[in-house]
Protein backbone atom coordinates (compact mmCIF):
# COMPACT_ATOMS: atom_id res chain seq x y z
CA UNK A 1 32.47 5.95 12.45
CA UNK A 2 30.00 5.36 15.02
CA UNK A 3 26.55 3.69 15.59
CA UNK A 4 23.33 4.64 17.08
CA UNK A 5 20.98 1.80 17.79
CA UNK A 6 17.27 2.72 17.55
CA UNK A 7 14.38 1.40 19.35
CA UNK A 8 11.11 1.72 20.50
CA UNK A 9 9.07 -0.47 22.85
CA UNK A 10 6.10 -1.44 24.60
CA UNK A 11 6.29 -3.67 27.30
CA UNK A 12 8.98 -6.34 25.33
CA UNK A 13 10.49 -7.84 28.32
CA UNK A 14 10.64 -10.99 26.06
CA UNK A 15 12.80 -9.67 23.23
CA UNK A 16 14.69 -7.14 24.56
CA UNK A 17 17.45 -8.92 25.96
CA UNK A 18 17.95 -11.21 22.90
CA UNK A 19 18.10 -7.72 20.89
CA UNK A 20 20.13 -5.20 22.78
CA UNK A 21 22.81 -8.87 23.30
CA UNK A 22 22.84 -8.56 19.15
CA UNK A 23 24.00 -4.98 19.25
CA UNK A 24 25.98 -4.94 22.32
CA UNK A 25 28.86 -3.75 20.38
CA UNK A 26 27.34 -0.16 18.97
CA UNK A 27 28.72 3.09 20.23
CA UNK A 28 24.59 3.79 21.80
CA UNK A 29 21.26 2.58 21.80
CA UNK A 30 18.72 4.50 22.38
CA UNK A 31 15.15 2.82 23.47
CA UNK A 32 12.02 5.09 23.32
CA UNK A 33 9.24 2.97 25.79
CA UNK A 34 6.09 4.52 25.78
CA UNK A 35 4.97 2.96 29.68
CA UNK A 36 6.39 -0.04 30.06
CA UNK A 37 4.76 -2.17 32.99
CA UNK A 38 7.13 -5.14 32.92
CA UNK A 39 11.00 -5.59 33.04
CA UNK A 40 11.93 -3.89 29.62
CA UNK A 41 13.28 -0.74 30.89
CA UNK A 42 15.00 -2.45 33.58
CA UNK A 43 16.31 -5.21 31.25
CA UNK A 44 17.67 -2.18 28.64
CA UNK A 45 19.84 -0.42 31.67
CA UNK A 46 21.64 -4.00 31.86
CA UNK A 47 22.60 -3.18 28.50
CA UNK A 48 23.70 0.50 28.93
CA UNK A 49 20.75 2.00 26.62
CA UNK A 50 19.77 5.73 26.66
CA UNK A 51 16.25 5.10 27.83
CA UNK A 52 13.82 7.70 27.11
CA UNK A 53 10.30 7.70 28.52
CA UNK A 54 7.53 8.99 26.01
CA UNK A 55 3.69 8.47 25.92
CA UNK A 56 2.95 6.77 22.46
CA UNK A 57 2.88 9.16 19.41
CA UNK A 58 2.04 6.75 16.72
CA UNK A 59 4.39 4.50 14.69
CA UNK A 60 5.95 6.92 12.54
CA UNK A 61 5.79 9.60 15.34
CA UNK A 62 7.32 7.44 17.54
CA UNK A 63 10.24 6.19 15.77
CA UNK A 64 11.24 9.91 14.31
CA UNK A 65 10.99 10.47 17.62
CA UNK A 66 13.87 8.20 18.35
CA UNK A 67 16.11 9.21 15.63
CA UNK A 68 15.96 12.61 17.34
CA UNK A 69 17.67 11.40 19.63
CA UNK A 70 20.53 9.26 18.25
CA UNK A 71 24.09 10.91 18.40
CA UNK A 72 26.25 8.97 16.19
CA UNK A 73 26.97 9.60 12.88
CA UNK A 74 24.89 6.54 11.69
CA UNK A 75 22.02 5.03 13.04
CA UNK A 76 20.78 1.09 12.82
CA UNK A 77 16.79 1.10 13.78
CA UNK A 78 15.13 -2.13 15.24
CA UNK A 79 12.00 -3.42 16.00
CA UNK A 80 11.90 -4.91 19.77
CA UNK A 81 11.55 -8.72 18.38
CA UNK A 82 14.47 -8.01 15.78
CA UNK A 83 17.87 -10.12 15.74
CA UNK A 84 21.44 -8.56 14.22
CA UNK A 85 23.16 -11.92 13.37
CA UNK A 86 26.69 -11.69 13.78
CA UNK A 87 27.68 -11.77 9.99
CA UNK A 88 25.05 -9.18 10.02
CA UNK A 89 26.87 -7.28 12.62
CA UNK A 90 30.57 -7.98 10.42
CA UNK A 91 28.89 -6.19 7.42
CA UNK A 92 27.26 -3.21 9.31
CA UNK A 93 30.99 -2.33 10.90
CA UNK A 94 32.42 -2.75 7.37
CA UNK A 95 30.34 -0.62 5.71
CA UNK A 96 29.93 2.11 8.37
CA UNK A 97 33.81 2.78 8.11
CA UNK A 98 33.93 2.88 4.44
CA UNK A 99 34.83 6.21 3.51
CA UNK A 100 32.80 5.46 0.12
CA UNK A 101 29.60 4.58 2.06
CA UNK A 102 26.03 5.91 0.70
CA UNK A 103 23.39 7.56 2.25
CA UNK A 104 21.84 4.32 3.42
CA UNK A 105 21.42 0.12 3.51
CA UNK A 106 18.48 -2.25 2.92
CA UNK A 107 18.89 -5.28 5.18
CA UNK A 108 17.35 -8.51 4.20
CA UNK A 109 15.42 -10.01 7.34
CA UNK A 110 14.28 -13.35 8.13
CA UNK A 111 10.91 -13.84 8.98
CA UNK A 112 9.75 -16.60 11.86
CA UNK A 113 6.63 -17.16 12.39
CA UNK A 114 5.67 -19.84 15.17
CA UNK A 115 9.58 -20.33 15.17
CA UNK A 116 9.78 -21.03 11.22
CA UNK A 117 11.95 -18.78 9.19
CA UNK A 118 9.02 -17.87 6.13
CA UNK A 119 11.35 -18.23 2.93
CA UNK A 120 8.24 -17.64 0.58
CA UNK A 121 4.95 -16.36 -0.20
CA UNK A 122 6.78 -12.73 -0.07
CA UNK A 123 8.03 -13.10 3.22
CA UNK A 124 12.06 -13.26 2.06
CA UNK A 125 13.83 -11.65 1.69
CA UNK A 126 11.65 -8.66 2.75
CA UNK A 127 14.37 -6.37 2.56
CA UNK A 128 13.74 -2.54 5.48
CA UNK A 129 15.65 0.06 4.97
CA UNK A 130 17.10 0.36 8.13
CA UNK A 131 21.13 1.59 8.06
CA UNK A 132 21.41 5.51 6.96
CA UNK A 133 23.38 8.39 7.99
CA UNK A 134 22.01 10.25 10.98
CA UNK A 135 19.58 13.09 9.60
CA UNK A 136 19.88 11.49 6.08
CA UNK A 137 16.61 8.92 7.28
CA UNK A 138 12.91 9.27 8.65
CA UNK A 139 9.94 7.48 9.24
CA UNK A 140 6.88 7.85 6.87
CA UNK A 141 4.14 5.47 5.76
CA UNK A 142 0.18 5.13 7.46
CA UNK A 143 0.19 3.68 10.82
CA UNK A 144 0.44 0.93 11.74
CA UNK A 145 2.59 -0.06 8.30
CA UNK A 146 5.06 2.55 8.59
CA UNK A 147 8.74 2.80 6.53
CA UNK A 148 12.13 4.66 6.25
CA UNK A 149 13.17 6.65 3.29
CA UNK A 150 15.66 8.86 2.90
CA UNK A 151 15.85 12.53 1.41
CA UNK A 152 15.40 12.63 -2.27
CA UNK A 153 19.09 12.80 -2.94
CA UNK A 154 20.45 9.63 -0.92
CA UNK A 155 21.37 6.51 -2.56
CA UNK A 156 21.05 3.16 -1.21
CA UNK A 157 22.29 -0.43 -2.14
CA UNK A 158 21.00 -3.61 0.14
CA UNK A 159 23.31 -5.96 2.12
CA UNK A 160 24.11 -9.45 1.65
CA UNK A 161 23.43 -11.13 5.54
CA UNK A 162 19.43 -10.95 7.22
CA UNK A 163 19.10 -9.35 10.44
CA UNK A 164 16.34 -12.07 12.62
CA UNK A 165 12.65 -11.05 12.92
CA UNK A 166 10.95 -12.97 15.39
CA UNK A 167 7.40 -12.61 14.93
CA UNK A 168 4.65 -14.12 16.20
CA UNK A 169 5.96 -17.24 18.70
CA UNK A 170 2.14 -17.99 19.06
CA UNK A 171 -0.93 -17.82 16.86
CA UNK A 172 -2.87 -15.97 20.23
CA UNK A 173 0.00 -12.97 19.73
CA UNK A 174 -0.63 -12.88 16.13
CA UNK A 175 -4.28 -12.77 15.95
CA UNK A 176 -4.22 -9.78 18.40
CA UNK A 177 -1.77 -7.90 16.60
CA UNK A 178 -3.28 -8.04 13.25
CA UNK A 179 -6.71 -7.72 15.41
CA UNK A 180 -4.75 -4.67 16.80
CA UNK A 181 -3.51 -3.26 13.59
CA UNK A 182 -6.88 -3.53 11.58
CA UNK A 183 -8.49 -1.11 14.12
CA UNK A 184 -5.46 1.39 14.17
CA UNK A 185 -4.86 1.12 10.23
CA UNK A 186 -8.77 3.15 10.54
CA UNK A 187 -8.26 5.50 13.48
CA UNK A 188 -5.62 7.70 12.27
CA UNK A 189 -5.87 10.89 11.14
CA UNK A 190 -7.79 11.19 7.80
CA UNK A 191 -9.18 7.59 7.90
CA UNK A 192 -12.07 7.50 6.33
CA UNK A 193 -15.25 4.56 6.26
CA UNK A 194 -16.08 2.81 3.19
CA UNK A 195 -18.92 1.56 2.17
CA UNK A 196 -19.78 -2.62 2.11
CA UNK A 197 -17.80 -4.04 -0.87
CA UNK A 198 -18.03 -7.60 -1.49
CA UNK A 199 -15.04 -6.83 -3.67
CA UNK A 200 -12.96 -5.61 -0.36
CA UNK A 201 -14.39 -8.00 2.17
CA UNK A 202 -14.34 -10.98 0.41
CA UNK A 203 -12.96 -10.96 -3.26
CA UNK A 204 -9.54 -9.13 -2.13
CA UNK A 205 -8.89 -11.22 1.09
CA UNK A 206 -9.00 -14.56 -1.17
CA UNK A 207 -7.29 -13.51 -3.77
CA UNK A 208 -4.62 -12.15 -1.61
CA UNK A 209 -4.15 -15.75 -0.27
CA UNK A 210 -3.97 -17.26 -3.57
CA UNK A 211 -1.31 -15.05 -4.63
CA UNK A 212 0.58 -15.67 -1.33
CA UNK A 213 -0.08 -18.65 -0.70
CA UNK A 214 0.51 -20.23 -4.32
CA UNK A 215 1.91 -18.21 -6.92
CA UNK A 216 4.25 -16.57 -4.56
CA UNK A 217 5.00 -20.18 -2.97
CA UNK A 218 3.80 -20.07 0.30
CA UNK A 219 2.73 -23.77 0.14
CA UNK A 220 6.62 -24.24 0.52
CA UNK A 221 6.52 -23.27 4.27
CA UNK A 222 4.45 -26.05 5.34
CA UNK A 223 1.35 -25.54 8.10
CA UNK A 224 2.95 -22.87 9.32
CA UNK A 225 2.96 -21.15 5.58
CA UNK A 226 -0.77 -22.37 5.51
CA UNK A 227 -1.59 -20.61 9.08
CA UNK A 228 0.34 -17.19 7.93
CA UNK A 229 -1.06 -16.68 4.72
CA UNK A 230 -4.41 -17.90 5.73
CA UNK A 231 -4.68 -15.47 8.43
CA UNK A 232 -3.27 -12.95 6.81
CA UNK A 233 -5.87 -12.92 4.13
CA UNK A 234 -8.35 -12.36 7.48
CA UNK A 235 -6.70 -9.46 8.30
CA UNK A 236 -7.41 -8.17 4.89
CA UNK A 237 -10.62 -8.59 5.89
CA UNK A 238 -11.21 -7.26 9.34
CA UNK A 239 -9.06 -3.71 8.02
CA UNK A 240 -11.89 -2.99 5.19
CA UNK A 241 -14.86 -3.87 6.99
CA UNK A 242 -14.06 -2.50 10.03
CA UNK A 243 -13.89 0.36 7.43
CA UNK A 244 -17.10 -0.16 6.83
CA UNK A 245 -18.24 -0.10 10.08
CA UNK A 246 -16.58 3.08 11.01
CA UNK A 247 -19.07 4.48 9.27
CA UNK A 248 -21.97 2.71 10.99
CA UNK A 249 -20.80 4.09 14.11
CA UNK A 250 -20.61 7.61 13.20
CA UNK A 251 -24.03 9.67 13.91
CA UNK A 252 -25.42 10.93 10.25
């Protein structure tokens, strides 16, 4: 049975190569850029991708976008910064040419952030549903957190090795991502402004840290735990007030 790699990108000229190496061995792989300015289409053709060139639709738009276009009978999606290990790689063949497959696979993925693998505070094993039968899959959730599912009548089970996420090298990346994120998470479609809540602001942000950070054993991961969860709690933060001021900005 064959394989159809999935990918979109944005200017990823520092992850695509280790990527598109991981998955060298798939039948296709199909990269969606949206305007690339830097090396990542260029690096891709190295690698015999399909490249497709398509202004930004959103992060669910996007990647259903991309599974348009996938030919094989299954399809593997990655983000640019993701890693197939090669026991990883062992299973997906395995399981892709079992005649007693299901509809679909939840991968376990290693998280690294500033080059640590995060193996608590929720961050493993963090499982994406990201092996499924071509047209059996699709992309849903509220940019930017969006997610796979299947149609109602797949069934899934979840595979023993983690593909490699490698997130955040530098703390500069990460604040502007979740800086990023924050503002998108309340300019889609439907978003709507909240009004000031201490609650929200404040209250939620610390106690998701606390939950993170201690009862989920985040303390376990050293400074670079402490950085994560701390910051993480910020972005908490920024996504509800900048809710707030949404509607500050809108004429009454």
């Amino acid at each position: 049975m064959g394989l159809s790699v999935a990918i979109v990108t944005l200017n990823e000229e520092a992850n695509i190569g280790r990527t598109l190496e991981s998955v060298r061995w798939a039948d296709e792989i199909v990269l969606v850029d949206s305007g690339s300015t830097d090396r990542t289409c260029e690096i891709a053709r190295e690698f015999g991708a399909k490249i497709i060139v398509e202004p930004w639709r959103g992060f669910v738009a996007q990647k259903n976008y991309a599974l348009e276009h996938c030919t094989q009978p299954w399809v593997l999606v990655l983000d640019a910064d993701e890693e197939v290990s090669a026991e990883l790689a062992e299973e997906i063949r395995s399981v892709i040419n079992d005649p007693n497959a299901l509809s679909g696979y939840w991968i376990p993925r290693k998280n690294l952030f500033l080059g640590r693998w995060m193996r608590h505070g929720g961050f493993y094993p963090d499982p994406k549903l990201r092996l499924f039968r071509r047209g059996e899959g699709f992309s849903t959730g509220r940019d930017p957190h969006d997610r796979y599912e299947l149609k109602p009548e797949g069934k899934t089970a979840q595979l023993k090795n983690a593909m490699i996420h490698h997130t955040y090298p530098t703390l500069d990346l990460y604040l502007e991502h979740m800086n990023r994120y924050s503002g998108v998470w309340n300019k889609v479609p439907g978003a709507k402004s909240r009004p000031f809540r201490v609650s929200e602001i404040v209250v939620r942000p610390l106690l998701t840290f606390i939950y993170n950070y201690f009862i989920r054993l985040g303390f376990l991961d050293g400074r670079e735990g402490l950085l994560l969860h701390m910051y993480h709690a910020g972005y908490v933060s920024w996504k509800y007030a900048k809710a707030w001021e949404l509607g500050r900005s809108r004429p009454h």
